[in-house]
Protein backbone atom coordinates (compact mmCIF):
# COMPACT_ATOMS: atom_id res chain seq x y z
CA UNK A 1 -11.62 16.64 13.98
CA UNK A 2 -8.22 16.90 13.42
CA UNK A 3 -6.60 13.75 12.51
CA UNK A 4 -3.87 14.95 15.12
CA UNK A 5 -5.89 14.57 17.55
CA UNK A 6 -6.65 11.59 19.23
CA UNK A 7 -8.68 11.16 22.81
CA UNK A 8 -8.12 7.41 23.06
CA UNK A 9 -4.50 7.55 23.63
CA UNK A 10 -2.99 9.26 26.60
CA UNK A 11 0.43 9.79 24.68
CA UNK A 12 1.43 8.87 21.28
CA UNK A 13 3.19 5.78 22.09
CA UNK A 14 3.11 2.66 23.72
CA UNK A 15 6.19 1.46 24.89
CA UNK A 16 4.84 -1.71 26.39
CA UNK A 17 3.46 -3.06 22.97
CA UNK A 18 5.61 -5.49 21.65
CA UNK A 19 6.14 -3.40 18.69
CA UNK A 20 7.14 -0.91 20.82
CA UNK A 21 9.80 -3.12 22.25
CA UNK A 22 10.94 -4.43 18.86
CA UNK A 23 11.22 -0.50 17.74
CA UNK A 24 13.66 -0.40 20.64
CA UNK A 25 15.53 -3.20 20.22
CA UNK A 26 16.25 -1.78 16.48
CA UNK A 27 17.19 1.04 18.27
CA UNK A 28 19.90 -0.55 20.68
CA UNK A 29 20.58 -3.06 18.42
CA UNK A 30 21.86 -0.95 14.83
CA UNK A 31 24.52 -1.48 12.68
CA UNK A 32 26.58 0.23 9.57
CA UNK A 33 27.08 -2.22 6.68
CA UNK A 34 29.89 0.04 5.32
CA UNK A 35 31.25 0.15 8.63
CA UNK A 36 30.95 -2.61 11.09
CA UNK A 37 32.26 -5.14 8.33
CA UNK A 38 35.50 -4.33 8.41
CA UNK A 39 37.34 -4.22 5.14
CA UNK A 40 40.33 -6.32 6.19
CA UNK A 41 37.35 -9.31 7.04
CA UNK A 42 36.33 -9.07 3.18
CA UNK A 43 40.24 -9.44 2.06
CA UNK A 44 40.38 -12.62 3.96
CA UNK A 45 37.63 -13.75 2.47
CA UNK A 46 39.10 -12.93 -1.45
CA UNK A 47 42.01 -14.44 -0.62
CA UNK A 48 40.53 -17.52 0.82
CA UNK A 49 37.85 -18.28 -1.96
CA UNK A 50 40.99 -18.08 -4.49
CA UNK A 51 43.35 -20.10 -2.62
CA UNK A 52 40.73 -22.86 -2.13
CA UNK A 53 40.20 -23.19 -5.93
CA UNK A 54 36.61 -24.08 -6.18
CA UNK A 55 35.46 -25.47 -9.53
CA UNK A 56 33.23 -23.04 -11.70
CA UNK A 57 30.21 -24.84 -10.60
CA UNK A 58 30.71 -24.66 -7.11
CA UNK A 59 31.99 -21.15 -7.26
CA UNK A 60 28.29 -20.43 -9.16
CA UNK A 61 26.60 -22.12 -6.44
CA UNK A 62 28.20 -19.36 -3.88
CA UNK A 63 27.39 -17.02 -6.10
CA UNK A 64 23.46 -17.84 -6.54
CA UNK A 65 23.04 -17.86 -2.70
CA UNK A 66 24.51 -14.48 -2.88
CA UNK A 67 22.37 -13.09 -5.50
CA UNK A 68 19.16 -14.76 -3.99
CA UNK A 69 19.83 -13.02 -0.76
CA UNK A 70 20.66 -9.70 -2.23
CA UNK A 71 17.32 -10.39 -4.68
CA UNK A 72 15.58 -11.03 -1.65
CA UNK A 73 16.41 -7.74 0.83
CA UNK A 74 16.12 -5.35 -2.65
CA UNK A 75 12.86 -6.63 -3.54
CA UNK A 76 11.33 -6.41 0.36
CA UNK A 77 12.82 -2.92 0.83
CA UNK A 78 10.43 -2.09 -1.78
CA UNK A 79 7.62 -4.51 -1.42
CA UNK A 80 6.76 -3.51 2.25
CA UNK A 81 5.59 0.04 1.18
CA UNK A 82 2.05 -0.90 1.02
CA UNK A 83 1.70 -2.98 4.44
CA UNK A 84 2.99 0.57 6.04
CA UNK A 85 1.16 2.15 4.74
CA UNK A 86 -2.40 0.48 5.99
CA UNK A 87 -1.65 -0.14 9.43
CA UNK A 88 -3.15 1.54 11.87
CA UNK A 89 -1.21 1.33 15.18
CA UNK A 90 1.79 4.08 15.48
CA UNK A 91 3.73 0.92 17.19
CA UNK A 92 3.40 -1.07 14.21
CA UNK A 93 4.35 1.59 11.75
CA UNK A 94 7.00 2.88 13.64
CA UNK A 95 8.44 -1.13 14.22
CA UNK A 96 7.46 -1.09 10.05
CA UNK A 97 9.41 1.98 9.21
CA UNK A 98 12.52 0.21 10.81
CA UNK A 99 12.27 -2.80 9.00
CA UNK A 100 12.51 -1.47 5.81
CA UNK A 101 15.58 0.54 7.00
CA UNK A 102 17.15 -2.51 7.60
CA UNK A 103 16.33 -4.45 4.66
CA UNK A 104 17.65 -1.48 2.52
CA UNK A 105 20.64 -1.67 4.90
CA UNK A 106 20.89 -5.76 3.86
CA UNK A 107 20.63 -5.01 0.34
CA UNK A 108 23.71 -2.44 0.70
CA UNK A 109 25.74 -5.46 2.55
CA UNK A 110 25.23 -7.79 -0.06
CA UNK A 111 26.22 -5.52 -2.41
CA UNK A 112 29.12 -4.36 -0.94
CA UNK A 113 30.14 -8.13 -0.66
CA UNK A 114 29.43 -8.71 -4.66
CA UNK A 115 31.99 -5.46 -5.35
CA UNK A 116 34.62 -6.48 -2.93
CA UNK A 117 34.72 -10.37 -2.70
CA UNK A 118 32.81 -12.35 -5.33
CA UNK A 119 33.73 -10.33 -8.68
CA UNK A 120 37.36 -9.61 -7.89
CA UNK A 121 37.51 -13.31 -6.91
CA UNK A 122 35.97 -14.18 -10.34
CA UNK A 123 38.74 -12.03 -12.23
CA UNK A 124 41.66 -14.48 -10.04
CA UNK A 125 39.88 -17.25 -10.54
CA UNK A 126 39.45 -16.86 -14.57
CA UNK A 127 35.56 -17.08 -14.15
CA UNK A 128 32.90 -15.06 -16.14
CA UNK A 129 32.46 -11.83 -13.85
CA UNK A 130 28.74 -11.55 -13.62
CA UNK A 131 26.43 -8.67 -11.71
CA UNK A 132 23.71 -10.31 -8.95
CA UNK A 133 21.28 -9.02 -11.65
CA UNK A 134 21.56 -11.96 -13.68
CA UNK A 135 18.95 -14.04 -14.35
CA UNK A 136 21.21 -17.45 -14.51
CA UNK A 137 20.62 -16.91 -10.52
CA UNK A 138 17.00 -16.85 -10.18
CA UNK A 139 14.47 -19.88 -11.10
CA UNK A 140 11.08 -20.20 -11.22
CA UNK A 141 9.86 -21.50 -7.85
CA UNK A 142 12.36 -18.03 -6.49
CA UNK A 143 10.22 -15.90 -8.93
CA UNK A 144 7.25 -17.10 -7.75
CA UNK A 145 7.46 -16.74 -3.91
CA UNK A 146 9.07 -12.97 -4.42
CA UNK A 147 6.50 -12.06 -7.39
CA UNK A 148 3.73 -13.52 -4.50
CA UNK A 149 4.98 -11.95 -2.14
CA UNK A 150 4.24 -8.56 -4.21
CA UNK A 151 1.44 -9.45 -5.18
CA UNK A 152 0.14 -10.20 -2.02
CA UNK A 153 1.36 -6.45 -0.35
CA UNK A 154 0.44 -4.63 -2.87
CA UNK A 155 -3.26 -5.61 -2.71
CA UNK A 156 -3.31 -4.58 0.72
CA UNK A 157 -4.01 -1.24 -0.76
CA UNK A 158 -7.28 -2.20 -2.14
CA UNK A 159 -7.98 -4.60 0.50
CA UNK A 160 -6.64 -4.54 3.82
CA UNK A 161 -8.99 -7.09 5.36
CA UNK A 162 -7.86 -9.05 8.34
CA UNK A 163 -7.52 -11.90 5.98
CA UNK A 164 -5.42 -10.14 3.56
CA UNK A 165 -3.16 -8.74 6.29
CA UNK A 166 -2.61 -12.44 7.66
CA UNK A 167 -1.58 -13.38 3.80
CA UNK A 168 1.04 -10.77 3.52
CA UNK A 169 2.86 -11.26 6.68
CA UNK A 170 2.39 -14.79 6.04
CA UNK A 171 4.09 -14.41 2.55
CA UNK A 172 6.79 -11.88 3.97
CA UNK A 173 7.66 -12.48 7.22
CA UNK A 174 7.26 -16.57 7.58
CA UNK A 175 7.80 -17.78 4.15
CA UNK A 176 10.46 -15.42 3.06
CA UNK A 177 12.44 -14.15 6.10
CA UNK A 178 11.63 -17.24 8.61
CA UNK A 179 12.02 -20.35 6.40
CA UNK A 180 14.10 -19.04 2.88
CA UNK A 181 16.17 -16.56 5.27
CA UNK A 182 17.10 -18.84 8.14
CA UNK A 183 17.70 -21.93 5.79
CA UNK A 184 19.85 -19.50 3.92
CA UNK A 185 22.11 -18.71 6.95
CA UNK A 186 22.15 -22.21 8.07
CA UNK A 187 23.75 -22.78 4.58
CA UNK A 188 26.14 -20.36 4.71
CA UNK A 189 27.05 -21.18 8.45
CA UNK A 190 27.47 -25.32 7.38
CA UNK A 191 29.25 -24.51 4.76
CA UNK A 192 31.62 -21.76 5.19
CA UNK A 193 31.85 -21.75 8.77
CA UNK A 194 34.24 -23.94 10.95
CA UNK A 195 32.21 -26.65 12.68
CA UNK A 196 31.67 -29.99 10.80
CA UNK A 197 29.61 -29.73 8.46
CA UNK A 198 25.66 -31.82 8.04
CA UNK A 199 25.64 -30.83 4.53
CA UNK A 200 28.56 -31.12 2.85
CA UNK A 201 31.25 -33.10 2.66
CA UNK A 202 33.83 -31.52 0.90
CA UNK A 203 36.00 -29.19 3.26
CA UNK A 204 35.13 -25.27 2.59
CA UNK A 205 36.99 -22.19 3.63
CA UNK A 206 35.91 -20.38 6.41
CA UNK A 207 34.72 -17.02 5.44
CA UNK A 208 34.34 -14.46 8.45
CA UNK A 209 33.21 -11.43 6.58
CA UNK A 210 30.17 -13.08 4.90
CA UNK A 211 29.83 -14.95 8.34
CA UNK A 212 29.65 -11.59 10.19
CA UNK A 213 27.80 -9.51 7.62
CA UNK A 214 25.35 -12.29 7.79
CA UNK A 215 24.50 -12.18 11.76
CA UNK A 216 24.32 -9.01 11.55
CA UNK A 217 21.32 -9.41 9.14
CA UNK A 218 20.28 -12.31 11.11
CA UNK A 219 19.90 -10.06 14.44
CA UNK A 220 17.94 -7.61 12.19
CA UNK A 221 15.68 -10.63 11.17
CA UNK A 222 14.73 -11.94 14.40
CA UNK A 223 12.65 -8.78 15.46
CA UNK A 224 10.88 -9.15 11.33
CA UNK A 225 9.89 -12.73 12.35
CA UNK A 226 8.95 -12.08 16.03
CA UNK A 227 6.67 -9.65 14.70
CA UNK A 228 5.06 -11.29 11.97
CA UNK A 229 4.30 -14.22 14.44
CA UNK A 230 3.00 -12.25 17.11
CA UNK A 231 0.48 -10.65 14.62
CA UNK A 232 -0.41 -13.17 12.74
CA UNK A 233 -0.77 -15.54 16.53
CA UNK A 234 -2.78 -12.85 17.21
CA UNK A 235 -5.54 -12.43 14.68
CA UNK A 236 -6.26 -16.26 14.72
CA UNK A 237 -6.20 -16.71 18.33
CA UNK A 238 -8.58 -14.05 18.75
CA UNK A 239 -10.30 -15.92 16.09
CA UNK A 240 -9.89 -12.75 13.53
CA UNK A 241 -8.66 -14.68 10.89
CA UNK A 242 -9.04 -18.69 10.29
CA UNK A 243 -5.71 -20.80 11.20
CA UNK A 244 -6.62 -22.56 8.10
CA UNK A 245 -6.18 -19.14 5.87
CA UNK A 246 -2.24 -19.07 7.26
CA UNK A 247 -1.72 -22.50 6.97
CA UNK A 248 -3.07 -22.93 2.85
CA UNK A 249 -0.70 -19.90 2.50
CA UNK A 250 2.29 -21.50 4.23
CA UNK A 251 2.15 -24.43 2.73
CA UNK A 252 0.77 -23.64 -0.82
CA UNK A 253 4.64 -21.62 -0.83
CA UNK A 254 6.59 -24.16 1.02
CA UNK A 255 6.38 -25.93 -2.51
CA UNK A 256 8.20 -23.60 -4.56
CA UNK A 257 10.61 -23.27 -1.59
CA UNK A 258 11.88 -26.84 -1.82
CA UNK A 259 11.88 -26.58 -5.61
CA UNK A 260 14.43 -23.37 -4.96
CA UNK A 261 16.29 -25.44 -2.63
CA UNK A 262 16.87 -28.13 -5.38
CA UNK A 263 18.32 -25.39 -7.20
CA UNK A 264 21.83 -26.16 -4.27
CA UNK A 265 23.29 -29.73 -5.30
CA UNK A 266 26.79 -28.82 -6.09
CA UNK A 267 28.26 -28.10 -2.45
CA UNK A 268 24.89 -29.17 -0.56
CA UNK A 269 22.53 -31.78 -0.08
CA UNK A 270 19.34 -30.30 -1.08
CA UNK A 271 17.49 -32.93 1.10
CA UNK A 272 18.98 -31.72 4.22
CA UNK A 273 18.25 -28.03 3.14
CA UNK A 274 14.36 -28.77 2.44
CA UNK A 275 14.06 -30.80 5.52
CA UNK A 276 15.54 -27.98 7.68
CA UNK A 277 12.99 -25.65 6.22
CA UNK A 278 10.05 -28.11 6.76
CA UNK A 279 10.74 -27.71 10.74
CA UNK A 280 11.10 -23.82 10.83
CA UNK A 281 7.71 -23.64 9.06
CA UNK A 282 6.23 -26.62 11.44
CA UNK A 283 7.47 -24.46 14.17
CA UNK A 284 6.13 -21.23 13.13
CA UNK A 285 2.64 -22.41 12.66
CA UNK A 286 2.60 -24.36 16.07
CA UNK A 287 3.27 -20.90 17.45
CA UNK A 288 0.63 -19.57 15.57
CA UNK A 289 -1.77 -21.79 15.84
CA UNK A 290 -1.43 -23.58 19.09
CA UNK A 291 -3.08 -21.45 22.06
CA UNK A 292 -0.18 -22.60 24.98
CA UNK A 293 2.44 -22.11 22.53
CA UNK A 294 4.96 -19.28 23.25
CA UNK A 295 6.83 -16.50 20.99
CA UNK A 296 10.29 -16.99 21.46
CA UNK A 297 12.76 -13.97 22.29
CA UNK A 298 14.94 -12.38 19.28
CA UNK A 299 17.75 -14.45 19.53
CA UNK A 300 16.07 -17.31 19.77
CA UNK A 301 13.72 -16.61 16.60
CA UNK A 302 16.85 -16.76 14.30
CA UNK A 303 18.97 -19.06 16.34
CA UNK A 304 21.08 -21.96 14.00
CA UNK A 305 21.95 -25.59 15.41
CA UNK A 306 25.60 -26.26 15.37
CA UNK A 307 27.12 -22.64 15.45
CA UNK A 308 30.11 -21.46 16.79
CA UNK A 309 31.12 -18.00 16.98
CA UNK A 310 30.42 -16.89 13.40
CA UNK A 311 32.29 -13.13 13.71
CA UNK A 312 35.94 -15.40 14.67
CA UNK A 313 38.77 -15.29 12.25
């Protein structure tokens, strides 16, 4: 038979899946990060990282969130390949194919930021001007998880067992995009955003374009992590896959996550950073786990405490 054909399906899509509605939601929902950042938001931020006068150190510390993130959405655009390629469902691959759109789309923002913000800042200051590339930005535990995280997709291709598939997304979209990611934009929200601050005391500019070129991303994210939790909720309540395979994956990373978090002493309190990523994981497995629980909306997914309006000058 042709592998066109198909007599289960009536048509070639269903748009009441929830992958379906996620593919959608991409749809409605995209963004240019050339574009939609506009330049003038990226001046303000040059000039107000120089006029603040940040110390080398802390002016690193900006710099390795930066490069982490950027890291992060470069080696995912890549890493995914695999996962799409074993599904099954035309929802999910379609929903797939979108993602890694949109993390290539994240790498280009961070990127874009790097060129126009940190490096020219780096020449006013009188700093080293270093690429994202550099390995002064990456530690072990961050190896790990990312390496992992490879490691994890790629053998999908020579085994995509239920249990395997529940690693991966475990690895990808919990670990990496709902705990590292969201603690990540809580960071950058506490710190360079204008509400009072739970994690650092010393007063920080406010920095709309990374704010805005950050929810953008974050809007992106919440449609990875509603539909990593809906699959993975899935295959264990339908008892496909043990709870207890998800949760020895979850937590055998969230070690190397507070270890990376460590890394963030000079601006931050680490403790506050670790602790915040401790309840987005204890949230994401009661989802998973607990039969009553529900799967938030989008905006909820990737929603931070204490924010304001993060695209305001």
């Amino acid at each position: 038979m042709s592998r066109y054909a198909d007599d289960t399906r009536d048509m070639r899509l269903d748009p009441d899946s929830f992958a379906g509605g996620y593919f959608r939601h991409a749809v409605y929902n995209h963004w240019d990060p050339y574009e939609d950042i506009p330049d003038e938001k990226l001046e303000t931020d040059l000039e107000r990282l120089v006029a603040d006068e940040p110390s080398e150190a802390e002016f690193d510390e900006f710099r390795q969130l930066l490069a982490q993130f950027g890291a992060g959405e470069e080696a995912v655009t890549e890493d995914l390949a695999p996962m799409s390629i074993v599904l099954e469902d035309i929802n999910d691959q379609m929903f797939l194919s979108s993602q890694i759109y949109e993390e290539a789309k994240h790498t280009a923002f961070f990127d874009r930021y790097w060129r126009n913000v940190v490096n020219p800042a780096a020449e006013k200051l009188g700093f080293e001007v270093t690429p994202p590339t550099g390995a002064r930005f990456f530690n072990d535990s961050y190896t790990h998880i990312f390496d992992e995280t490879e490691r994890n997709m790629a053998e999908l291709l020579e085994n995509d067992s239920p249990e395997q598939m529940a690693r991966a997304i475990a690895h990808y979209h919990i670990v990496v995009e709902s705990v590292m990611a969201q603690t990540g934009y809580y960071s950058f929200q506490e710190i360079y955003g204008e509400q009072d601050s739970d994690i650092t005391d010393r007063e920080m500019p406010h920095l709309p374009g990374v704010l805005e070129g950050v929810g953008y991303i974050r809007s992106d994210e919440g449609r990875h992590v509603g539909w990593g939790v809906r699959k993975l909720r899935t295959l264990v309540q339908d008892g496909i896959v043990d709870p207890q395979v998800v949760r020895d994956t979850l937590q055998g990373l969230m070690v190397h996550v507070a270890k990376n978090n460590n890394d963030y002493s000079v601006m931050s309190d680490p403790g506050a950073m670790i602790s915040y990523s401790r309840d987005k994981l204890t949230r994401r497995i009661e989802i998973i786990t607990q039969q009553d629980a529900e799967v938030p909306d989008v905006e909820e997914l990737v929603a931070l405490e204490n924010e304001p309006d993060a695209a305001a000058d």
